[in-house]
N, C-alpha and C. Protein backbone atom coordinates (compact mmCIF):
# COMPACT_ATOMS: atom_id res chain seq x y z
N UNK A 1 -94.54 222.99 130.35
CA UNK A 1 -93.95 224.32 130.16
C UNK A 1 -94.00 224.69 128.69
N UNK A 2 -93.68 226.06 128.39
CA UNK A 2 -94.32 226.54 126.95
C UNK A 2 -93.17 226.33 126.60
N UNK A 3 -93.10 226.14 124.61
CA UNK A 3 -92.34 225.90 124.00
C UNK A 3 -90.99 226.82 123.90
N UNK A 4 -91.35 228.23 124.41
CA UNK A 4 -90.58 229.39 124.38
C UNK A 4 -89.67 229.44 125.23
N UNK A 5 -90.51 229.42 126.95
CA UNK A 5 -89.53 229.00 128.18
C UNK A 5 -88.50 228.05 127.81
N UNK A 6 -88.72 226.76 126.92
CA UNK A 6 -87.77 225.76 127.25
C UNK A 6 -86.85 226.28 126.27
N UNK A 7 -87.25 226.85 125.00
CA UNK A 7 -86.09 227.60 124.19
C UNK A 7 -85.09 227.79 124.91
N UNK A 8 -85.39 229.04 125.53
CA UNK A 8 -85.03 230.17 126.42
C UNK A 8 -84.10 229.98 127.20
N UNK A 9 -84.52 228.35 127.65
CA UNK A 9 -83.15 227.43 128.81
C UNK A 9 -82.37 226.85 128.14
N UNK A 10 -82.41 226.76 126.42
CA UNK A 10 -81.43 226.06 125.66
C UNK A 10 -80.22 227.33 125.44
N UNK A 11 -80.75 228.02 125.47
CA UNK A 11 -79.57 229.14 125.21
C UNK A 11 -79.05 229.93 125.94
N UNK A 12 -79.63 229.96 127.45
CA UNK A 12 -79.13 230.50 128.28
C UNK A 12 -78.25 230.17 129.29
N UNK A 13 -77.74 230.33 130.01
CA UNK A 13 -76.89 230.15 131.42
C UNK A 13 -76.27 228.85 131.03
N UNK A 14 -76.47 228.04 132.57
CA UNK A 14 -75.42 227.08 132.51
C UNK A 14 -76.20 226.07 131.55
N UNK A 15 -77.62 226.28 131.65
CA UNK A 15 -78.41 225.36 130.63
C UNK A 15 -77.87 225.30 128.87
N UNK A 16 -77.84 226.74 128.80
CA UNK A 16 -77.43 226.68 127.20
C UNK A 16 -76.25 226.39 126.86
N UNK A 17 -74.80 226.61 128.30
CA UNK A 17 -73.52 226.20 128.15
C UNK A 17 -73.66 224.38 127.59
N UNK A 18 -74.56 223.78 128.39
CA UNK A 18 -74.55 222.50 128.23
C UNK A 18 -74.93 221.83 127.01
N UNK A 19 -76.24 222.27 126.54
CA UNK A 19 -76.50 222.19 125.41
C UNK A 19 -75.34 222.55 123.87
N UNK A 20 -75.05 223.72 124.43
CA UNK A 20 -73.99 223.73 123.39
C UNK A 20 -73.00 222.88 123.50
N UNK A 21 -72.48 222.15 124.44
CA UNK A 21 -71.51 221.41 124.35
C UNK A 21 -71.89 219.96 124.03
N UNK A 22 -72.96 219.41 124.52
CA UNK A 22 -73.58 218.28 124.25
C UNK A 22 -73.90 217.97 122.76
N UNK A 23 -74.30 219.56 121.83
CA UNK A 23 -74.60 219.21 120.85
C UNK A 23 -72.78 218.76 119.51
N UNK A 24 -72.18 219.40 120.38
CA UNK A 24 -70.88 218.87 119.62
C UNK A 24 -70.59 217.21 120.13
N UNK A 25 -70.92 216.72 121.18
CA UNK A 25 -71.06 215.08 121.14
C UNK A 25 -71.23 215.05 122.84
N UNK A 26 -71.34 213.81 122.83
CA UNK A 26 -72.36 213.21 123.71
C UNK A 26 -71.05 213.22 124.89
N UNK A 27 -71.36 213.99 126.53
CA UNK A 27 -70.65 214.18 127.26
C UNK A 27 -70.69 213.49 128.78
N UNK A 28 -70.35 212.98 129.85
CA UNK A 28 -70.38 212.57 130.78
C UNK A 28 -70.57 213.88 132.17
N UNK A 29 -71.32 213.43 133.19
CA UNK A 29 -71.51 214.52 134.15
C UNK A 29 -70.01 215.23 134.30
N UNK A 30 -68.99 214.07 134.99
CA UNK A 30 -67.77 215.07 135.33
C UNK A 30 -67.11 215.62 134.05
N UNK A 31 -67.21 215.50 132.94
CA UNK A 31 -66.96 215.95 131.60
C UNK A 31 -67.49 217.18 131.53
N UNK A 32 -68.88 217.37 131.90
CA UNK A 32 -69.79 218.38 131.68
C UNK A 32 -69.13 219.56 132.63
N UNK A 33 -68.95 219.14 133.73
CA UNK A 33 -68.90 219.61 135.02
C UNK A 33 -67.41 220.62 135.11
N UNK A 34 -66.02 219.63 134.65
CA UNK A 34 -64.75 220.12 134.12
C UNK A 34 -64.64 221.35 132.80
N UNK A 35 -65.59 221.08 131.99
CA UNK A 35 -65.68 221.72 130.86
C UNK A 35 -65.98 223.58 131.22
N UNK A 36 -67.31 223.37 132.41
CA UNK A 36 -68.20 224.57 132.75
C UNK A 36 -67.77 225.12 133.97
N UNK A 37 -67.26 224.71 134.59
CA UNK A 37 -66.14 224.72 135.78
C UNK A 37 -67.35 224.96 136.94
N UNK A 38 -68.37 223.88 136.97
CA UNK A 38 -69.31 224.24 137.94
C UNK A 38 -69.48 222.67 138.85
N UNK A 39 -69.81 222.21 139.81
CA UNK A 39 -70.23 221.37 140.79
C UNK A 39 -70.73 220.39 139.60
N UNK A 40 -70.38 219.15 140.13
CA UNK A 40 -70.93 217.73 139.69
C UNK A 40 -72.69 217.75 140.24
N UNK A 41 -72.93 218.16 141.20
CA UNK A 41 -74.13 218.35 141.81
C UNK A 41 -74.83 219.48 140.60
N UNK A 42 -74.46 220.20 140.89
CA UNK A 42 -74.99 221.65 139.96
C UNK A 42 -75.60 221.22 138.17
N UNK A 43 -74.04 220.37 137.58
CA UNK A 43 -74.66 219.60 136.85
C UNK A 43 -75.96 218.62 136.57
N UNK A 44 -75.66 217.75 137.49
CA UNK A 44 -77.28 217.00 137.72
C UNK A 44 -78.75 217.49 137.83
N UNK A 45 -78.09 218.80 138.54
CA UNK A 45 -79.75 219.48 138.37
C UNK A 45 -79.66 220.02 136.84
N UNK A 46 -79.04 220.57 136.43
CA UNK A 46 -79.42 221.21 135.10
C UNK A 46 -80.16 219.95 133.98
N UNK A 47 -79.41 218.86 134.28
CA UNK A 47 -79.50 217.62 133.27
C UNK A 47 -81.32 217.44 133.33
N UNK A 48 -81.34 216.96 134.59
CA UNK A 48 -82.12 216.50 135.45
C UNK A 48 -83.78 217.78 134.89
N UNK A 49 -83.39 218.69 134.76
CA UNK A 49 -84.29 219.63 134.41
C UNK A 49 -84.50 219.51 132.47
N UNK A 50 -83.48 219.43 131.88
CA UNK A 50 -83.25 219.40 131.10
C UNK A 50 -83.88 217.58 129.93
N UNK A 51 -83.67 216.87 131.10
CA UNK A 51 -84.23 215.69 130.51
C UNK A 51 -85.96 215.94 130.45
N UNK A 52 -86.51 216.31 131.60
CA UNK A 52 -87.84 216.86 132.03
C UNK A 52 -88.00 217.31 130.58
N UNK A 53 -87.78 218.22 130.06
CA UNK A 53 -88.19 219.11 128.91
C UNK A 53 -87.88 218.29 127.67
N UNK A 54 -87.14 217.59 127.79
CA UNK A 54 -86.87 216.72 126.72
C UNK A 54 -86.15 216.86 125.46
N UNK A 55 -85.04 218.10 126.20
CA UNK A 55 -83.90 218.19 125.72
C UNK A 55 -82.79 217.81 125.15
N UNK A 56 -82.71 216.69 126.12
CA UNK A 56 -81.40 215.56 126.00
C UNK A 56 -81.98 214.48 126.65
N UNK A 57 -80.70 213.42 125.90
CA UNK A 57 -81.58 212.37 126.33
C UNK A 57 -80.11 211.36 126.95
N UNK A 58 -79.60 210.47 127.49
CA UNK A 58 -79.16 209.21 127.77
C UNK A 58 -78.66 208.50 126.74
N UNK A 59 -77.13 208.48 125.82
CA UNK A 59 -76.91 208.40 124.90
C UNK A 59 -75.87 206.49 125.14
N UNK A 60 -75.69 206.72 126.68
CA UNK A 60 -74.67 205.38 126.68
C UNK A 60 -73.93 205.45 128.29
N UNK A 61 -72.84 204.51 127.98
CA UNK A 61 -72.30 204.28 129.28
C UNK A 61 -70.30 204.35 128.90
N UNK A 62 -69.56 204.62 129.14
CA UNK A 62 -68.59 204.86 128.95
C UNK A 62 -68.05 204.22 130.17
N UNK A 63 -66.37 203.64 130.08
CA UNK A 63 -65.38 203.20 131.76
C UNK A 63 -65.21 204.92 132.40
N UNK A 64 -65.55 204.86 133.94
CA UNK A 64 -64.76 205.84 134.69
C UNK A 64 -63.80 205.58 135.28
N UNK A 65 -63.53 206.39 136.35
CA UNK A 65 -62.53 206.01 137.30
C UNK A 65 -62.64 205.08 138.21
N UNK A 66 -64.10 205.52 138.72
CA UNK A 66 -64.08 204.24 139.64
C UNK A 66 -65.21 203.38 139.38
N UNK A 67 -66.31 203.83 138.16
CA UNK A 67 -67.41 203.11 138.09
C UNK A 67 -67.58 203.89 136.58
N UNK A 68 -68.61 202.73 135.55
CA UNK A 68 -69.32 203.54 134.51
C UNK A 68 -69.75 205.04 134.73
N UNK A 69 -69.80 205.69 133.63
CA UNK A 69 -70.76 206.78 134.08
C UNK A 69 -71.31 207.02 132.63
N UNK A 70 -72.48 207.34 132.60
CA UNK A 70 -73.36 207.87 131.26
C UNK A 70 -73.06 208.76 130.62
N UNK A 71 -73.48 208.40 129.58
CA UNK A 71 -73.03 210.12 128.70
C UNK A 71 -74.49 210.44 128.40
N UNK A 72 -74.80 211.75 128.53
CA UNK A 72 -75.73 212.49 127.39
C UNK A 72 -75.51 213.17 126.22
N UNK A 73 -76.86 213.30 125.49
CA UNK A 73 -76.38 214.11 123.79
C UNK A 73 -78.63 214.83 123.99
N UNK A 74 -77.87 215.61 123.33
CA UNK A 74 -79.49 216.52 122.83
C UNK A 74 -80.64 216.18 121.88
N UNK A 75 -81.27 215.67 122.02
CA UNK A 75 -82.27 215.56 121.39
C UNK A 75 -82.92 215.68 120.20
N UNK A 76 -83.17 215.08 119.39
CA UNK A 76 -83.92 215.68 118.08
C UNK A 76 -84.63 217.17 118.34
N UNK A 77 -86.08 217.06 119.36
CA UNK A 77 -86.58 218.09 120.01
C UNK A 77 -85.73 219.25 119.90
N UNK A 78 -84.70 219.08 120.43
CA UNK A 78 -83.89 220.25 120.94
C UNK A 78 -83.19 221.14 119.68
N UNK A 79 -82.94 219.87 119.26
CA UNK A 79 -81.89 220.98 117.59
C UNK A 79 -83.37 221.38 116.96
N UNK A 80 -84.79 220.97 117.01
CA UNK A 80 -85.79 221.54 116.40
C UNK A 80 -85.78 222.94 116.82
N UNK A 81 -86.30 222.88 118.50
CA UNK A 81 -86.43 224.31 119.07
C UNK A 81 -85.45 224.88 118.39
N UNK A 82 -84.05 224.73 118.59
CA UNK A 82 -83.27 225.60 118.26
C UNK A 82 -82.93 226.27 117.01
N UNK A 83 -83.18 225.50 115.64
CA UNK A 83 -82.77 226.07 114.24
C UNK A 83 -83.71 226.70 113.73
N UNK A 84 -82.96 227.65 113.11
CA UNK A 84 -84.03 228.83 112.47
C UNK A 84 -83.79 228.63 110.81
N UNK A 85 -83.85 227.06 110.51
CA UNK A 85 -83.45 226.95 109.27
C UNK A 85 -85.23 226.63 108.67
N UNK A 86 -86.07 226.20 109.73
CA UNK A 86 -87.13 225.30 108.90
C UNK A 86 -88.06 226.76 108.28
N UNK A 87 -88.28 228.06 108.56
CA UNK A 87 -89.36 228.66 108.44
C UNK A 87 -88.74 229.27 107.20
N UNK A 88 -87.53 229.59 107.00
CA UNK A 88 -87.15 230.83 105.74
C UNK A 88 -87.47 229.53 104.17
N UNK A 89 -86.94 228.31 104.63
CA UNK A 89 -86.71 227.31 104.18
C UNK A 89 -88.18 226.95 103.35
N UNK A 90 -89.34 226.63 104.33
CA UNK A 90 -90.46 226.39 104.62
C UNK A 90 -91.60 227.45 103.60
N UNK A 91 -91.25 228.36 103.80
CA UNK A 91 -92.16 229.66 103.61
C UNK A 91 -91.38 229.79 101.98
N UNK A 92 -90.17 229.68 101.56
CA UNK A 92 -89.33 229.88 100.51
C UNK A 92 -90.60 228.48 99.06
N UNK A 93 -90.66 227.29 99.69
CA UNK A 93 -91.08 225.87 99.44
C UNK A 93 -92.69 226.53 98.98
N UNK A 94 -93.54 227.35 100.02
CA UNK A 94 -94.26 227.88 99.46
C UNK A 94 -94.70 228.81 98.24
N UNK A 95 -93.50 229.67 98.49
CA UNK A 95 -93.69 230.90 97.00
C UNK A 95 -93.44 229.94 95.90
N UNK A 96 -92.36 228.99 95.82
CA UNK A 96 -92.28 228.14 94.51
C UNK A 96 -93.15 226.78 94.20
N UNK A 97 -94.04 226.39 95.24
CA UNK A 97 -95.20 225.58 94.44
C UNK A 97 -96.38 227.14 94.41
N UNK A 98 -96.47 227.85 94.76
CA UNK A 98 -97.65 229.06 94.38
C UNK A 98 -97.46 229.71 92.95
N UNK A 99 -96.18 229.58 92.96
CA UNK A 99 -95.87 230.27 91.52
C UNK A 99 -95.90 228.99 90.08
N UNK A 100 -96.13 227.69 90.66
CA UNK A 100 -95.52 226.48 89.55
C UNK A 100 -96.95 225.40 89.69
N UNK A 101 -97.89 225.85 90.59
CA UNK A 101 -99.24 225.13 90.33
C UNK A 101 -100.56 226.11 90.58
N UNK A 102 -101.48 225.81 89.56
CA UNK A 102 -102.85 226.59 89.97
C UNK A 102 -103.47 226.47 91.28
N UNK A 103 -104.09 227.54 91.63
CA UNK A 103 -104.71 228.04 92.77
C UNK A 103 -105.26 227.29 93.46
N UNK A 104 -106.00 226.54 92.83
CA UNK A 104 -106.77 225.28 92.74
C UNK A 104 -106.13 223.85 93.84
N UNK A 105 -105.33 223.84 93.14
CA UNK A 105 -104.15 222.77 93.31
C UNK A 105 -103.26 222.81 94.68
N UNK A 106 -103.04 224.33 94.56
CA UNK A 106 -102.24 224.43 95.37
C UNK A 106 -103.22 224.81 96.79
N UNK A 107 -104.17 224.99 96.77
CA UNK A 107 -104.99 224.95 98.39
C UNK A 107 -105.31 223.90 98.56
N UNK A 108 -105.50 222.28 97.52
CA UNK A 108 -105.92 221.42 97.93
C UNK A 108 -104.42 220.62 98.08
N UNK A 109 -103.04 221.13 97.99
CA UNK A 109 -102.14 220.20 98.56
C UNK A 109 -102.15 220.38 100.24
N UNK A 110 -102.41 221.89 100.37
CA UNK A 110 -102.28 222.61 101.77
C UNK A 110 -103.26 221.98 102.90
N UNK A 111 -104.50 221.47 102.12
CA UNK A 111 -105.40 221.07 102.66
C UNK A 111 -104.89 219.42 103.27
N UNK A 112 -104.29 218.82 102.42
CA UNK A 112 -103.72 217.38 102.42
C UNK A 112 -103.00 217.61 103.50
N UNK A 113 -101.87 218.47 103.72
CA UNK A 113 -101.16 218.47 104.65
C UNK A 113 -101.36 218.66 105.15
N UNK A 114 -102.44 219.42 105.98
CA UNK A 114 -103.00 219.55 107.36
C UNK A 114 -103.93 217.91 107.92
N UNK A 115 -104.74 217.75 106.53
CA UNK A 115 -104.89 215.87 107.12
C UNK A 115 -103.73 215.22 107.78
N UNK A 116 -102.98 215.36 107.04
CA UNK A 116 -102.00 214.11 106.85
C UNK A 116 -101.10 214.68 108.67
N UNK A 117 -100.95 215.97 108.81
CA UNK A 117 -100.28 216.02 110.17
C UNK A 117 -101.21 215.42 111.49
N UNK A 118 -102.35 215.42 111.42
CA UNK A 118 -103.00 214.43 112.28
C UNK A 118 -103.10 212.90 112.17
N UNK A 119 -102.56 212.47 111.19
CA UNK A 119 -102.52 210.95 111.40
C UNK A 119 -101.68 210.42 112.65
N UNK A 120 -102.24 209.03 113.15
CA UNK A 120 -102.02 208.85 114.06
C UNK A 120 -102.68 209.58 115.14
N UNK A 121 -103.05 210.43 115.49
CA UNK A 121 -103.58 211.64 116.86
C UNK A 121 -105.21 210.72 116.66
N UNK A 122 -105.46 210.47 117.90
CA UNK A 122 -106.80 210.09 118.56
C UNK A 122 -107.51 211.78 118.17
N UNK A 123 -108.96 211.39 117.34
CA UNK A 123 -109.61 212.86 117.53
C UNK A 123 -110.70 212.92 117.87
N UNK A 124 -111.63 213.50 117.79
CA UNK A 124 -112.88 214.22 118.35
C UNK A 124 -113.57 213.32 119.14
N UNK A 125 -112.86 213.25 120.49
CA UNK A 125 -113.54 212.79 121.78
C UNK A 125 -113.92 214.07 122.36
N UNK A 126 -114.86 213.70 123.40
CA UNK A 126 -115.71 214.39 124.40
C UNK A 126 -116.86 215.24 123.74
N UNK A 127 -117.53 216.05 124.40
CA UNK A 127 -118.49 216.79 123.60
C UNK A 127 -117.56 217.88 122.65
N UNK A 128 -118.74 218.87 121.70
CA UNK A 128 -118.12 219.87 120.66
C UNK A 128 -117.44 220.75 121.34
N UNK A 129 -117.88 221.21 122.51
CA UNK A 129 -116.86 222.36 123.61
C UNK A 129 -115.91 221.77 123.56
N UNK A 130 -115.19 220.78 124.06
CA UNK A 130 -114.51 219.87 124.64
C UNK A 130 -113.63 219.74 123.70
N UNK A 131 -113.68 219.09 122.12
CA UNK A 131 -113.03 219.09 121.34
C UNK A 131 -112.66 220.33 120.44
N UNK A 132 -113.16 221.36 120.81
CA UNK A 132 -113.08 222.75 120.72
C UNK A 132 -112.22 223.37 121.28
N UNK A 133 -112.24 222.97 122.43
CA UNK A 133 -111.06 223.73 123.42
C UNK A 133 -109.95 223.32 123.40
N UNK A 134 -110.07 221.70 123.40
CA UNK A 134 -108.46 220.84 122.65
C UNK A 134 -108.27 221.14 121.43
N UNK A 135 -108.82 221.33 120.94
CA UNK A 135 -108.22 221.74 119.13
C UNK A 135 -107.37 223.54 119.34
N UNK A 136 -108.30 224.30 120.05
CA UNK A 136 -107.68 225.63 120.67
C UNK A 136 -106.31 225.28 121.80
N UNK A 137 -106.25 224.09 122.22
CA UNK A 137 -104.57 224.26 123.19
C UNK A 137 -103.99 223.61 122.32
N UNK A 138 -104.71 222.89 121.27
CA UNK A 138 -103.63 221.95 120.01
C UNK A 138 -102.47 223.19 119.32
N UNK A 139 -103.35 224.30 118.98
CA UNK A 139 -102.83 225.28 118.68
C UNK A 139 -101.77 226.22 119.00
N UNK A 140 -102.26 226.30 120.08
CA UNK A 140 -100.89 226.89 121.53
C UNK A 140 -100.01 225.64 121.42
N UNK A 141 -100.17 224.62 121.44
CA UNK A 141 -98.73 223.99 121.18
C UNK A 141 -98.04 224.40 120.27
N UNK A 142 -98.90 224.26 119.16
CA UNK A 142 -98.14 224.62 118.05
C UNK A 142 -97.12 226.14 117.71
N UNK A 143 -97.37 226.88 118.91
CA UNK A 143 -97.04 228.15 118.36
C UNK A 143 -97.90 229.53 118.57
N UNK A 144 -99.50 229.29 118.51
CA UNK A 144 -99.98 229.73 118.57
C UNK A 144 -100.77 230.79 119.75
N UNK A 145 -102.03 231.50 119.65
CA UNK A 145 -102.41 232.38 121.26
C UNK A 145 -103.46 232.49 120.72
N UNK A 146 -104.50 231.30 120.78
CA UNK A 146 -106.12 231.37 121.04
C UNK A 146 -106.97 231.08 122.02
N UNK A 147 -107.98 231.17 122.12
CA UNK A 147 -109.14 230.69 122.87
C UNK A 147 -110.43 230.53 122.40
N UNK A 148 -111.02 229.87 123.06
CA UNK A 148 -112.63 228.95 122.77
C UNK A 148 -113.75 230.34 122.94
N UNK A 149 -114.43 231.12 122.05
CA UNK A 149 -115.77 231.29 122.84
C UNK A 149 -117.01 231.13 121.89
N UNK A 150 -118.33 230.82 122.28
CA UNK A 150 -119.82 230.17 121.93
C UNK A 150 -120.25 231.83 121.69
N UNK A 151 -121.02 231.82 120.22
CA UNK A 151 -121.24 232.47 119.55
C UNK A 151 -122.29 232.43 118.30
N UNK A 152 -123.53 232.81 118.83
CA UNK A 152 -124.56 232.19 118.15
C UNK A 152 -124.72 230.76 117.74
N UNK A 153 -124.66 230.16 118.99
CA UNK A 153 -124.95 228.54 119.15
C UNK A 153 -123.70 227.57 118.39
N UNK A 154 -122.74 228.11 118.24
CA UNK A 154 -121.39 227.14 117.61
C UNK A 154 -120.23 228.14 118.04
N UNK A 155 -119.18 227.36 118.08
CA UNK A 155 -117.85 227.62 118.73
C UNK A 155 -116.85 228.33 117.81
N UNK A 156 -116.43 229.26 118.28
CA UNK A 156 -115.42 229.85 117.46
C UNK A 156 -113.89 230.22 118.32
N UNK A 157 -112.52 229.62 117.61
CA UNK A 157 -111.09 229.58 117.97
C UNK A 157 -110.40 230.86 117.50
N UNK A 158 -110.58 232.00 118.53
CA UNK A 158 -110.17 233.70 118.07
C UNK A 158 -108.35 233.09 118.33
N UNK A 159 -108.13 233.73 117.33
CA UNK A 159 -106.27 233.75 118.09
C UNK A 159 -105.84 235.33 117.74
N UNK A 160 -104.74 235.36 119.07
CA UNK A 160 -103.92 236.65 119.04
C UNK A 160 -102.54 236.80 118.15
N UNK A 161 -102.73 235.39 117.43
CA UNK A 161 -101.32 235.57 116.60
C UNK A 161 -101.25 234.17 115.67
N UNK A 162 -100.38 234.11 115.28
CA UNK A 162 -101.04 232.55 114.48
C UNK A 162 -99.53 231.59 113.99
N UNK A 163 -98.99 230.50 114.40
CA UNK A 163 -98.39 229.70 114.24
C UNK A 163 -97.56 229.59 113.24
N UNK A 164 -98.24 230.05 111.70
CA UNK A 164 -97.58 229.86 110.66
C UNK A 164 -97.63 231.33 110.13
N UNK A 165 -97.69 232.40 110.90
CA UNK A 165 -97.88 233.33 110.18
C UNK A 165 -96.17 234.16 109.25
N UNK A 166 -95.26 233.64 109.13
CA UNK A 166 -94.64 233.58 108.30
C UNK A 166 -95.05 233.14 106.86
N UNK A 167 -95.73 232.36 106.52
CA UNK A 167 -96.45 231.78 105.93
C UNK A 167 -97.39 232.12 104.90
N UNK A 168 -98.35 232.74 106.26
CA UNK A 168 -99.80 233.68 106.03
C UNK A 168 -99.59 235.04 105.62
N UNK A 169 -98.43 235.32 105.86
CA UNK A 169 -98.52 236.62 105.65
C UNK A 169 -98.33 237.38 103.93
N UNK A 170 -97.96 235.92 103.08
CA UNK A 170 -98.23 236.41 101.91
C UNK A 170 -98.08 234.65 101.35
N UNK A 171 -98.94 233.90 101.57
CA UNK A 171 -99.56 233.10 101.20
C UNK A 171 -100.73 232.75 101.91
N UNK A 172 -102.07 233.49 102.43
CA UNK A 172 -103.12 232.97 103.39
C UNK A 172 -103.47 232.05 102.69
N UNK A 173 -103.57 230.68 101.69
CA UNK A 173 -104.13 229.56 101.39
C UNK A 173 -103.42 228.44 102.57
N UNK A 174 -102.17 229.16 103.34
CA UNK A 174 -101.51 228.61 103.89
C UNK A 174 -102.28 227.72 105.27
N UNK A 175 -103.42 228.79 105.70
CA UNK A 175 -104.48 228.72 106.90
C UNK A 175 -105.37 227.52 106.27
N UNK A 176 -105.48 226.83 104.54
CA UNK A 176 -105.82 225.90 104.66
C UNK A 176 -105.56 224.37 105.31
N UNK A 177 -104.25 224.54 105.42
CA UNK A 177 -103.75 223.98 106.19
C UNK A 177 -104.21 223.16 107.47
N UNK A 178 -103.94 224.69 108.14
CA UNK A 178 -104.72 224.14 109.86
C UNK A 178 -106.39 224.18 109.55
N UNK A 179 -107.03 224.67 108.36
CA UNK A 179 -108.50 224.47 108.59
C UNK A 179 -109.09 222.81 108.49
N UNK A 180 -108.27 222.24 107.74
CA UNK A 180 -108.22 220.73 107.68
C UNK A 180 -107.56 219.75 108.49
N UNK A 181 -106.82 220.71 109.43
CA UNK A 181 -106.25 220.02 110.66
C UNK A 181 -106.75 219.91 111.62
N UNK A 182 -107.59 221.03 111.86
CA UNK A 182 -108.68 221.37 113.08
C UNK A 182 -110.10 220.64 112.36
N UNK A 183 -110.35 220.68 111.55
CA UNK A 183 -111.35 219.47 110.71
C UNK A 183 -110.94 218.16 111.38
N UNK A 184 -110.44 217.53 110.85
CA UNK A 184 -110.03 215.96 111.55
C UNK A 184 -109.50 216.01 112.89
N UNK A 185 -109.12 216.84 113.70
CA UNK A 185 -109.06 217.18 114.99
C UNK A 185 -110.07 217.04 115.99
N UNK A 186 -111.29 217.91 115.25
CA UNK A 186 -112.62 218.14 115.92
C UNK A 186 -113.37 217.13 115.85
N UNK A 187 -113.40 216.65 114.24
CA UNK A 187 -114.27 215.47 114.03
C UNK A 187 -115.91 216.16 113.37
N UNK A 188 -115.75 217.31 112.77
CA UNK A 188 -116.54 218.06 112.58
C UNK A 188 -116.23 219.46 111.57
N UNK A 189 -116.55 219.71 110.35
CA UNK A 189 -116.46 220.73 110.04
C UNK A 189 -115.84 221.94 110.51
N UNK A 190 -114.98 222.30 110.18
CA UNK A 190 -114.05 223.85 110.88
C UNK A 190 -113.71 224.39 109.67
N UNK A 191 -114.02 225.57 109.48
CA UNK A 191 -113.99 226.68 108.39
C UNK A 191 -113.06 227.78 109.21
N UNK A 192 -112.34 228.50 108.12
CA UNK A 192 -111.55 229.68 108.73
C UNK A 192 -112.11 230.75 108.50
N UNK A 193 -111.95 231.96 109.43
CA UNK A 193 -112.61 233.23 109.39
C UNK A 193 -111.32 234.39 110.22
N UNK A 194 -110.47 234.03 109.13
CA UNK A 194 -109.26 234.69 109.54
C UNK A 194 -109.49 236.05 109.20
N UNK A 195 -109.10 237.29 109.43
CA UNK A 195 -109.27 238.53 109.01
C UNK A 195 -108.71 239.07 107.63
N UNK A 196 -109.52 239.36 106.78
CA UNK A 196 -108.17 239.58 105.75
C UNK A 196 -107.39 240.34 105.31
N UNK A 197 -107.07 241.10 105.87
CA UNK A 197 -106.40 241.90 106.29
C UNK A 197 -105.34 241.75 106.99
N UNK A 198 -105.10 240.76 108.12
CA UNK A 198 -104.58 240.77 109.67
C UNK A 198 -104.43 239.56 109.00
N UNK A 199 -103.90 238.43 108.55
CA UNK A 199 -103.96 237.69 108.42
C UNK A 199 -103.22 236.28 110.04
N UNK A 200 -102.28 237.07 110.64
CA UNK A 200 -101.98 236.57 111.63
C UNK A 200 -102.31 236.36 113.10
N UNK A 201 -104.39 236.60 112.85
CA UNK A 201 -104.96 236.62 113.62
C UNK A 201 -105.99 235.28 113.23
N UNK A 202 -105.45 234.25 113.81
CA UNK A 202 -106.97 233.06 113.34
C UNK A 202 -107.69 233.26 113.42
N UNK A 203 -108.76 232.61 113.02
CA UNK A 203 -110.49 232.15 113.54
C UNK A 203 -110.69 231.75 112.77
N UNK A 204 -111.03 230.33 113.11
CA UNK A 204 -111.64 229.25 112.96
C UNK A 204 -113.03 229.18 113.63
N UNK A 205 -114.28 228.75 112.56
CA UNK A 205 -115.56 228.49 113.43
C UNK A 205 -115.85 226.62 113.79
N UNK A 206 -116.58 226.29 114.72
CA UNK A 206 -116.43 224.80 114.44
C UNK A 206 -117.84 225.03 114.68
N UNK A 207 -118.30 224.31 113.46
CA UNK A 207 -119.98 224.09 113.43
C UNK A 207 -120.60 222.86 114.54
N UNK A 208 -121.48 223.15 114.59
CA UNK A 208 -122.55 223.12 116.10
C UNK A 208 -123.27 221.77 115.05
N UNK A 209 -124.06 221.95 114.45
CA UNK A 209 -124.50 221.10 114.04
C UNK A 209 -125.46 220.24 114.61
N UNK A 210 -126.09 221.16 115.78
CA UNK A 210 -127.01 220.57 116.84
C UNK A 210 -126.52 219.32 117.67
N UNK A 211 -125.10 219.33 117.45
CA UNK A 211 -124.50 218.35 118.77
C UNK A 211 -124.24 219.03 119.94
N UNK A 212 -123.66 218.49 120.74
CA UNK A 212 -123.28 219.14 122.03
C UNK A 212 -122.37 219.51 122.56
């Protein structure tokens, strides 16, 4: 499920009641259940949905009345989806190394960091389509709304919007970033051909290179 939907269940209904309460400390079903004034059953499904997404997680075991019962607490994941602290924060981190290192400098730290977020990640298996099209849903994870299409014999990643475009929108060295991410991704050369203008529209080309 998309990153948005599961937002969407952190803050809403009985899902987001839970979450909010879980995130003040780690709660037991009939705890949960007393708190929201809804079915012990009713609970379990929400959890139960909620673990799926990887919301919350299984924090321990506490005495009941007549038997242990578990507690849950929320997730790293979850306080991510939810805070709107990392982008003002994030994008802020940018204007003050742009303003305190040369041009130079500062596209080749951007560049580093897009290496360095693929470490660890297995990359450029299957043919160039193939790792083309995974590097294009790598993206949609991230945030993003692209797709794959072949275009004078090499592949190009159009997007309808772009991940970091907080970012891009008045730092585009920022797209060096993912051009070096989708580089070690692919396993192959990827250049950006973002609009410049529109800056929150990707494209990325991934060179052909007479592979397949």
């Amino acid at each position: 499920m998309g990153k948005f939907k599961v937002q969407r269940r952190l803050t809403r209904g009985t899902s987001g009641q839970i979450i909010e309460l879980l995130r003040r400390k780690a709660m037991t079903i009939d705890e949960l259940a007393a708190a929201i004034g809804v079915t012990r059953t009713a609970i379990r499904a929400h959890l139960a949905t909620l673990q799926q997404d990887g919301a919350i997680e299984q924090r321990g075991v506490v005495r009941g009345v007549s038997k242990p019962a578990r507690t849950y607490g929320v997730t790293t994941e979850a306080e991510l989806l939810l805070s709107k602290a990392y982008v003002p924060i994030l994008t802020q981190l940018l204007h003050v190394l742009a303003n305190r290192i040369p041009g130079q400098e500062f596209d080749a730290i951007l560049r580093e960091v897009g290496r360095g977020l693929m470490a660890g990640h297995v990359t450029g298996q299957g043919t160039l389509r193939e790792r083309a099209i995974a590097a294009s849903d790598f993206l949609n994870d991230l945030g993003g709304t692209t797709e794959v299409a072949e275009e004078g014999g090499q592949y190009v990643i159009r997007g309808y919007g772009c991940p970091i475009a907080a970012a891009t929108a008045e730092h585009p060295e920022a797209c060096s970033a993912l051009e070096s991410l989708l580089t070690e991704f692919v396993g192959r050369p990827v250049t950006k051909c973002c609009e410049e203008y529109q800056r929150q529209r990707c494209c990325f080309i991934v060179r052909n290179g007479g592979a397949a």
